[in-house]
Protein backbone atom coordinates (compact mmCIF):
# COMPACT_ATOMS: atom_id res chain seq x y z
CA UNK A 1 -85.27 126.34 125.57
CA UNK A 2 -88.55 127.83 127.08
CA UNK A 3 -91.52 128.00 124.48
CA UNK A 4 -89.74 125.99 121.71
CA UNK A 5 -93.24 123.82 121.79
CA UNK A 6 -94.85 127.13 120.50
CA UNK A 7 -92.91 127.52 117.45
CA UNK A 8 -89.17 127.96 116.38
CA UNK A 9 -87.34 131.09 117.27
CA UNK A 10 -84.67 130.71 114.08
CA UNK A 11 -85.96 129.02 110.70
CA UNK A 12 -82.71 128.26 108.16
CA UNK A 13 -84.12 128.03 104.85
CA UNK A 14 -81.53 126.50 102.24
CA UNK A 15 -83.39 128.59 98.96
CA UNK A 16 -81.67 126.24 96.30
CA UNK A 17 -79.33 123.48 96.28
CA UNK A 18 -78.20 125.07 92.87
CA UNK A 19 -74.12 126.26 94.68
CA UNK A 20 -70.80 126.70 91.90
CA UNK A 21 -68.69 125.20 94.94
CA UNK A 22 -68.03 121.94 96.11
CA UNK A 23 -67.63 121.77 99.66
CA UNK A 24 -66.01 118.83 100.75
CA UNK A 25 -68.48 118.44 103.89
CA UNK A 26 -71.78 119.95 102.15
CA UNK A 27 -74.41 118.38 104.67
CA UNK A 28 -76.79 119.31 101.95
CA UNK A 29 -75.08 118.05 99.02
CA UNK A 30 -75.25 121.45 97.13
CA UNK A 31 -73.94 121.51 93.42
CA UNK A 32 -74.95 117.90 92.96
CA UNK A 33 -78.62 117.68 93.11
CA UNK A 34 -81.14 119.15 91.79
CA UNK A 35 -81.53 122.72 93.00
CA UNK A 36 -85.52 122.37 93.76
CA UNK A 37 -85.52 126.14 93.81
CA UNK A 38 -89.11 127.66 93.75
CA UNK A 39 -90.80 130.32 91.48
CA UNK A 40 -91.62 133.88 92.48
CA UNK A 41 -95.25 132.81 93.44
CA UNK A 42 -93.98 129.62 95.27
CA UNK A 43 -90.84 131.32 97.01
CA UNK A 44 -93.49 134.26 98.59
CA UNK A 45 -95.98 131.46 99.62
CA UNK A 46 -93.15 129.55 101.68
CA UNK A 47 -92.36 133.54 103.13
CA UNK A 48 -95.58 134.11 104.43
CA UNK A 49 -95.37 130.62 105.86
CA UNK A 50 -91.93 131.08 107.63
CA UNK A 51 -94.04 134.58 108.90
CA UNK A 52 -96.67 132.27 110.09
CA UNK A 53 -94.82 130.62 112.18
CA UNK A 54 -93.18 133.92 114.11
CA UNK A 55 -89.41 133.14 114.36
CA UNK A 56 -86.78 135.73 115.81
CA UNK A 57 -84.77 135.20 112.24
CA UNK A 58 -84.06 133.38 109.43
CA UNK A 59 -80.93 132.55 108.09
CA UNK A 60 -81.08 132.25 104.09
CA UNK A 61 -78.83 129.51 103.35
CA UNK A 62 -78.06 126.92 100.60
CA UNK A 63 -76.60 125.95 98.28
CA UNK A 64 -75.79 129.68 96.89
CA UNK A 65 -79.02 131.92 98.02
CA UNK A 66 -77.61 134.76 95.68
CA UNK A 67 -78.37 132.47 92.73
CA UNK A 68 -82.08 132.61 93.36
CA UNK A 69 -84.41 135.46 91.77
CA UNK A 70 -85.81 136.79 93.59
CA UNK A 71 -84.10 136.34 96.87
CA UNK A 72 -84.12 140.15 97.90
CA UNK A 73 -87.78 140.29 97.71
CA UNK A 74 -87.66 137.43 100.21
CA UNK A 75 -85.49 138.98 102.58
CA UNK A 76 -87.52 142.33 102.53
CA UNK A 77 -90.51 140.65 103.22
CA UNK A 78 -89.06 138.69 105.53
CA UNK A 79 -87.72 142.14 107.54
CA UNK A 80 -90.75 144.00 107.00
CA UNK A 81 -92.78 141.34 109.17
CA UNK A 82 -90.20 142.10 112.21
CA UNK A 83 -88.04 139.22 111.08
CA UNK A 84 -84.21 139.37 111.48
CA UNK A 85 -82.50 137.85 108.06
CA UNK A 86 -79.03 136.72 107.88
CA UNK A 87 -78.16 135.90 104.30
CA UNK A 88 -75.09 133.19 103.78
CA UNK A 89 -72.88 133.20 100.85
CA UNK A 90 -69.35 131.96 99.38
CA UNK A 91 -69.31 135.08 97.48
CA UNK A 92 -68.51 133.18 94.33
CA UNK A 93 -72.05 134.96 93.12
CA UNK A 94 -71.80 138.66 94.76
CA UNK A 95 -71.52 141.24 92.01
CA UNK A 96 -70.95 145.02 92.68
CA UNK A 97 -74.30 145.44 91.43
CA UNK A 98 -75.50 143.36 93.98
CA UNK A 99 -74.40 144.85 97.29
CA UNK A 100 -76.46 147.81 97.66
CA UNK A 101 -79.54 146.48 97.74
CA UNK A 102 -78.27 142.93 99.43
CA UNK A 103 -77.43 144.93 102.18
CA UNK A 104 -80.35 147.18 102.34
CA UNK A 105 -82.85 143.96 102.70
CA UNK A 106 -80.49 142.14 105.39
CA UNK A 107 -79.63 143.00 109.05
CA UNK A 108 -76.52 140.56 108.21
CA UNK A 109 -74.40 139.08 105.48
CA UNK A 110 -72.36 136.50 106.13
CA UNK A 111 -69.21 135.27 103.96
CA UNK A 112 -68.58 130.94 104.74
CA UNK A 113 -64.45 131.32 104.55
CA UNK A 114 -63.33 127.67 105.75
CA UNK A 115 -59.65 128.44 105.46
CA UNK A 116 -57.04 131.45 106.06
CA UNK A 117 -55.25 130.82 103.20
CA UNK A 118 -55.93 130.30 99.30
CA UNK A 119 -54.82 126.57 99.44
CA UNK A 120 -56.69 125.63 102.46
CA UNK A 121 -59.54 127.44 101.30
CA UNK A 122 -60.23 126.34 97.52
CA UNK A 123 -59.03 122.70 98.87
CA UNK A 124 -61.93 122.47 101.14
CA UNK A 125 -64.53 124.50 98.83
CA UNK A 126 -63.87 122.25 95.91
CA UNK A 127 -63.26 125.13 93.34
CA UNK A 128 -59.96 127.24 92.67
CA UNK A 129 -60.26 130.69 92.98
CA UNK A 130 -62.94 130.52 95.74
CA UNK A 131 -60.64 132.26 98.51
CA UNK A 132 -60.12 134.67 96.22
CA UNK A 133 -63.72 135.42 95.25
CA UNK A 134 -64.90 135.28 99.26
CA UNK A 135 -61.99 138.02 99.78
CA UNK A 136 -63.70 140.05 96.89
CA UNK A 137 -67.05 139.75 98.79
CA UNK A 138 -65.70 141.01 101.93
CA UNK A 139 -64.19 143.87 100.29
CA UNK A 140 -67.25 145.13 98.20
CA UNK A 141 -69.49 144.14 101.40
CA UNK A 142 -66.75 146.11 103.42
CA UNK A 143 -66.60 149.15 101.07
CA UNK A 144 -70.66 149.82 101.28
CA UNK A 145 -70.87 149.61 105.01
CA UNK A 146 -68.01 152.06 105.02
CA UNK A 147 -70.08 154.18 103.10
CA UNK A 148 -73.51 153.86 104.59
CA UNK A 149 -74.83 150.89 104.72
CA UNK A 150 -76.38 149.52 108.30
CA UNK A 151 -76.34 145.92 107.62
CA UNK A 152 -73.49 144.26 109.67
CA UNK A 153 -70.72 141.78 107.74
CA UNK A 154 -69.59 138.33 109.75
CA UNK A 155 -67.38 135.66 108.32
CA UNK A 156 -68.46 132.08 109.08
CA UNK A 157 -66.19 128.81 109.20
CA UNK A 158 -66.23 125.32 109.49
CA UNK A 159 -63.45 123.78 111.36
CA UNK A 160 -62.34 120.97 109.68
CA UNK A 161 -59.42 118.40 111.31
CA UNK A 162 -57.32 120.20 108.66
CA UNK A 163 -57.95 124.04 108.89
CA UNK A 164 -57.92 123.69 112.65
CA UNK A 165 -54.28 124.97 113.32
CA UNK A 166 -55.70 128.35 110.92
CA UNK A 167 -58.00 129.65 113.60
CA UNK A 168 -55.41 132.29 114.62
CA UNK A 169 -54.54 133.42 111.13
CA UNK A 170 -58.49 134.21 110.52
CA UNK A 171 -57.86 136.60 113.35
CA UNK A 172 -54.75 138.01 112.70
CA UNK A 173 -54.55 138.43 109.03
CA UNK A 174 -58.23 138.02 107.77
CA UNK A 175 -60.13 140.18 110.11
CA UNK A 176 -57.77 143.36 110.52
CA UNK A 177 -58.17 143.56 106.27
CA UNK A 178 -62.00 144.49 106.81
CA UNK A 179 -62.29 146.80 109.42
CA UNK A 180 -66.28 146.79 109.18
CA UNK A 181 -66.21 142.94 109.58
CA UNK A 182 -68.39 142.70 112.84
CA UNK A 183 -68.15 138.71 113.50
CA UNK A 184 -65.71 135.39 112.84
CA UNK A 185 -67.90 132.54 114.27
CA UNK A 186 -66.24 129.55 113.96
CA UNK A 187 -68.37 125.87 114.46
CA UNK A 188 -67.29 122.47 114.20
CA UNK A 189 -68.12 120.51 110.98
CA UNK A 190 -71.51 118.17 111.58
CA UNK A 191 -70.99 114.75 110.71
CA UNK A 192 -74.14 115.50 108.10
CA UNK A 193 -74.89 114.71 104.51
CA UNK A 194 -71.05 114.30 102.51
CA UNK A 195 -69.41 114.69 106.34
CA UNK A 196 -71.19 111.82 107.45
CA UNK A 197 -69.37 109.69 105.18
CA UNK A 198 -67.11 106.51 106.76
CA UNK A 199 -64.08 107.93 105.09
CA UNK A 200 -64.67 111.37 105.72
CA UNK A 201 -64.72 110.72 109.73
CA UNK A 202 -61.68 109.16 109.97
CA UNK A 203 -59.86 112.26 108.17
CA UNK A 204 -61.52 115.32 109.01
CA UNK A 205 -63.98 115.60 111.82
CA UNK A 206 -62.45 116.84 114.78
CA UNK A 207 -60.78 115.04 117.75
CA UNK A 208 -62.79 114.54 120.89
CA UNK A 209 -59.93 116.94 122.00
CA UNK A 210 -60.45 119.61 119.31
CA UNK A 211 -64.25 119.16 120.00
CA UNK A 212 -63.71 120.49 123.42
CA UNK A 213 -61.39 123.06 122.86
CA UNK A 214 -63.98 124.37 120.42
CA UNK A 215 -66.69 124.22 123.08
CA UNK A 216 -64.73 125.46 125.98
CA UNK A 217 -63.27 129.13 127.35
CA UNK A 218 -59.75 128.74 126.84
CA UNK A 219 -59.67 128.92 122.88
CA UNK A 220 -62.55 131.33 122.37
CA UNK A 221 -60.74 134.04 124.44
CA UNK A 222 -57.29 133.27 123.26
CA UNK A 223 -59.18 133.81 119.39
CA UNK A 224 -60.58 136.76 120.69
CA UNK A 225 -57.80 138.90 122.36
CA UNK A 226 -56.03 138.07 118.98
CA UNK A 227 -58.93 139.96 116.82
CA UNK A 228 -59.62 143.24 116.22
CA UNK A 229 -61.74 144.65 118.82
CA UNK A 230 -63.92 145.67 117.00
CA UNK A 231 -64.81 142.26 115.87
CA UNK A 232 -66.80 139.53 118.20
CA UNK A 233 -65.23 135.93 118.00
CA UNK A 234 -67.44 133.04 118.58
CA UNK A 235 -66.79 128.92 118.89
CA UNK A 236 -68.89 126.44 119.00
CA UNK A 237 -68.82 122.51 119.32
CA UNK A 238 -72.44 121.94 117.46
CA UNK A 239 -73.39 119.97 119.97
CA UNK A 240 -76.61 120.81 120.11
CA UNK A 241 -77.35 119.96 116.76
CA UNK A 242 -76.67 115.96 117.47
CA UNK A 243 -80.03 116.50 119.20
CA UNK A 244 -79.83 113.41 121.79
CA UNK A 245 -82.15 112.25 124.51
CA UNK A 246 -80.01 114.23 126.82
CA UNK A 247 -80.38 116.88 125.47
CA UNK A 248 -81.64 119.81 128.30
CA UNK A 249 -84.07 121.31 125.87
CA UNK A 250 -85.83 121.15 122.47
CA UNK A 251 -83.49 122.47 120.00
CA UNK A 252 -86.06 125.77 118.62
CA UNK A 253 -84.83 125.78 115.33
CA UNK A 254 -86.35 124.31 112.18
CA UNK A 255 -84.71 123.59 108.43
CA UNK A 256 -86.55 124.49 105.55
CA UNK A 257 -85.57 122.56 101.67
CA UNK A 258 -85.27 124.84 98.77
CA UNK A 259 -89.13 123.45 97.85
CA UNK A 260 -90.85 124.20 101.17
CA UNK A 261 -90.25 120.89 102.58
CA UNK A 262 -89.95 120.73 106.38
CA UNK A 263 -86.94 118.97 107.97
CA UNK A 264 -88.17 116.88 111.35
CA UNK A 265 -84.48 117.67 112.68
CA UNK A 266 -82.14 120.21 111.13
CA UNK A 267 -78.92 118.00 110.60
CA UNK A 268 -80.54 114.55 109.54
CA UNK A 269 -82.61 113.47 106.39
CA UNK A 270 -86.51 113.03 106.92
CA UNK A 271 -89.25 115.81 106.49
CA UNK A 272 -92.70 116.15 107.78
CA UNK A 273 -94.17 117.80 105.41
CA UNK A 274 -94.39 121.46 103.27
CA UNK A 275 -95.05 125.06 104.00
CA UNK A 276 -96.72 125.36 100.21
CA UNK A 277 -99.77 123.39 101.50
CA UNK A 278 -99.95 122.77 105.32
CA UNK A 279 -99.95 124.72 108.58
CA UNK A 280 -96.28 126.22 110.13
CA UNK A 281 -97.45 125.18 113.19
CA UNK A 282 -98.63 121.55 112.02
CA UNK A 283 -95.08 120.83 110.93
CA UNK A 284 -93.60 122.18 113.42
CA UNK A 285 -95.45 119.41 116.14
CA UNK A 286 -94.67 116.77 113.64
CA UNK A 287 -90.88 118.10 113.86
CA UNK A 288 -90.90 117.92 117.90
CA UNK A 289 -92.56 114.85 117.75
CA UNK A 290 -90.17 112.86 115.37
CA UNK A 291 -87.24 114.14 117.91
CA UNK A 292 -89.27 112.52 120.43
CA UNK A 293 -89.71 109.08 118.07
CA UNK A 294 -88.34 106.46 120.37
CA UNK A 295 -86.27 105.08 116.98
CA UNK A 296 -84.74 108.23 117.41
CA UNK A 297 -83.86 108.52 120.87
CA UNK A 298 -82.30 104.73 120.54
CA UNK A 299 -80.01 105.27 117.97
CA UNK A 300 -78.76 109.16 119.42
CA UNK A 301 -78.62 107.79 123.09
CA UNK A 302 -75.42 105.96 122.90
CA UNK A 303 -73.50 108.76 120.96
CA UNK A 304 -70.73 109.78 122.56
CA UNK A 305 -68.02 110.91 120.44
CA UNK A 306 -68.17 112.71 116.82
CA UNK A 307 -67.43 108.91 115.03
CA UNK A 308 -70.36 107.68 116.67
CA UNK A 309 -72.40 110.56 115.70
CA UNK A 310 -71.54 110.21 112.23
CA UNK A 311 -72.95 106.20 112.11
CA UNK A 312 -75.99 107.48 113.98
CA UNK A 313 -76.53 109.94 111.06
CA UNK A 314 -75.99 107.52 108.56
CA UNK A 315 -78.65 105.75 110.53
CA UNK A 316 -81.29 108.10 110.53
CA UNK A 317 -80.70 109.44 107.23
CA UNK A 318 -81.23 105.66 105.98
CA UNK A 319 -84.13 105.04 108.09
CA UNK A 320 -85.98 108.67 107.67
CA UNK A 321 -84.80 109.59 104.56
CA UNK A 322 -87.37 109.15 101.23
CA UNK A 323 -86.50 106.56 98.50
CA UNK A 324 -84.78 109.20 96.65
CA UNK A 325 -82.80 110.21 99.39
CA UNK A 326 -81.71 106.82 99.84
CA UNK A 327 -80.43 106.11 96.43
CA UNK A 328 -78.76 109.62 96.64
CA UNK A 329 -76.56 108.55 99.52
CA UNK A 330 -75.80 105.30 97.81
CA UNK A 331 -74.55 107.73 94.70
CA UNK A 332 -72.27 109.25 97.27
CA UNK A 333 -68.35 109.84 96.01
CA UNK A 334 -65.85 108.18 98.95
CA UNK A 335 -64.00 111.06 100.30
CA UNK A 336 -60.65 111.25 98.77
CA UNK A 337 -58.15 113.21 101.34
């Protein structure tokens, strides 16, 4: 996209890997790892950083962003510089208590619901009782928008080989129970962190044929004229995100780690530094060039399918990734189906 050289237009900041779920296909490994969360002082620095840099919005992401002190300050500041904030959540963590003012510091709050049903659901999330608590979120998040609030409520999925055949049932018996629910956006599962894993591939990342439906007309607008109206469906094949030579454009987006740390490229391992002690803008030309590294552009320009995408992750994760990182994907479980 035009001006991506200048600076990203959306920074997603994962706040903490600290998370009380399990997600099968965590591409950040969240629950398992050290959360790296910051302090007050640290998380306001990395704010004013992400300001710096003068993105369109920020997505605050994890791990479990409602687990973080301090996390509403960060969102106000974020809005009160002209920043749009979408804040991400499993709901596990939203208390009644809670809502108000989470929806008073955020133009959006998003609930991730990866299944239509309990079993689906809690299967995929790792925890029982996890349908149940993002149906609890919805409700309270419902409730205060009813009654004032302006923020707007989405529900997010990841389509998984196994919750594929659901799609319909988000949109025909999940979204008509929230009648202030304002999105379902549904995007295909990146072959990142635990969903790059051999096993993992051969179970649950989509079909080249799912991948398409996801990314074509036909299935968005069937999704659609089976919603509410009131409700906007999107699909997506996350496509971009592989981040190939042939790619048209740079993609303007940028990944922040719970510490400040600076991703080169959202969906793989490898930073280029942190926002606690160098220039936004510095990091961000260090990001653009690593996308250009021409290790990088080998390995991503013979991807053609999602299986092949998933061995050039494990790739770059391997060949980017810090010594730590390293012996954390060599600590990885094999995916048990």
């Amino acid at each position: 996209m035009s001006g991506s050289a200048a600076g990203p237009q959306k920074v997603i900041w994962d706040v903490t890997y600290a998370c009380p779920l399990r997600c099968v296909h965590c591409y950040s490994e969240s629950g398992r790892r050290p959360s790296r969360r910051l302090g007050r002082e640290g998380l306001l620095r990395v704010t004013d950083a992400i300001i710096e840099l003068g993105p369109e919005s920020v997505a605050l992401a994890g791990g479990e962003p409602l687990l973080v002190n301090g996390i509403f300050e960060v969102a106000a500041r974020l809005r009160s510089a002209g920043v749009q904030v979408a804040l991400f959540t499993g709901g596990w963590s939203l208390r009644a208590e809670m809502v108000g003012e989470l929806l008073r510091v955020c133009d959006t709050v998003v609930v991730s619901l990866d299944g239509a049903t309990a079993e689906v659901h809690d299967r995929i999330r790792g925890r029982p009782g996890s349908f149940a608590a993002a149906m609890s979120a919805l409700s309270m998040l419902d409730s205060a928008i009813e009654s004032g609030a302006r923020a707007e409520m989405g529900v997010d999925g990841v389509v998984l080989r196994s919750n594929f055949d659901q799609l319909e049932r988000y949109c025909t018996e999940i979204a008509p129970r929230f009648p202030r629910l304002s999105a379902l956006e549904f995007g295909a599962v990146v072959p990142a962190g635990l969903a790059s894993r051999t096993g993992f591939g051969e179970h649950e990342l989509l079909s080249e044929e799912q991948m398409s439906a996801l990314g074509g007309a036909e299935l968005p607008r069937r999704l659609q004229s089976l919603a509410p109206d009131s409700v906007q469906v999107g699909c997506t094949d996350n496509l971009e995100l592989r981040m190939g030579p042939d790619a048209p454009d740079e993609l303007p987006v940028v990944q922040v780690e719970p510490d400040g740390a600076v991703r080169a490229m959202p969906v793989y391992e490898g930073t280029v530094g942190t926002l606690l002690s160098e220039p936004g803008d510095v990091l961000w030309q260090r990001a653009l060039q690593r996308r250009r590294d021409p290790f990088v552009v080998e390995v991503l320009s013979g991807v053609r399918t999602v299986q092949q995408w998933a061995e050039a992750a494990r790739t770059l994760d391997r060949h980017f990734g810090s010594e730590q990182v390293r012996a954390r994907i060599d600590r990885r479980p094999a995916f048990a189906p």
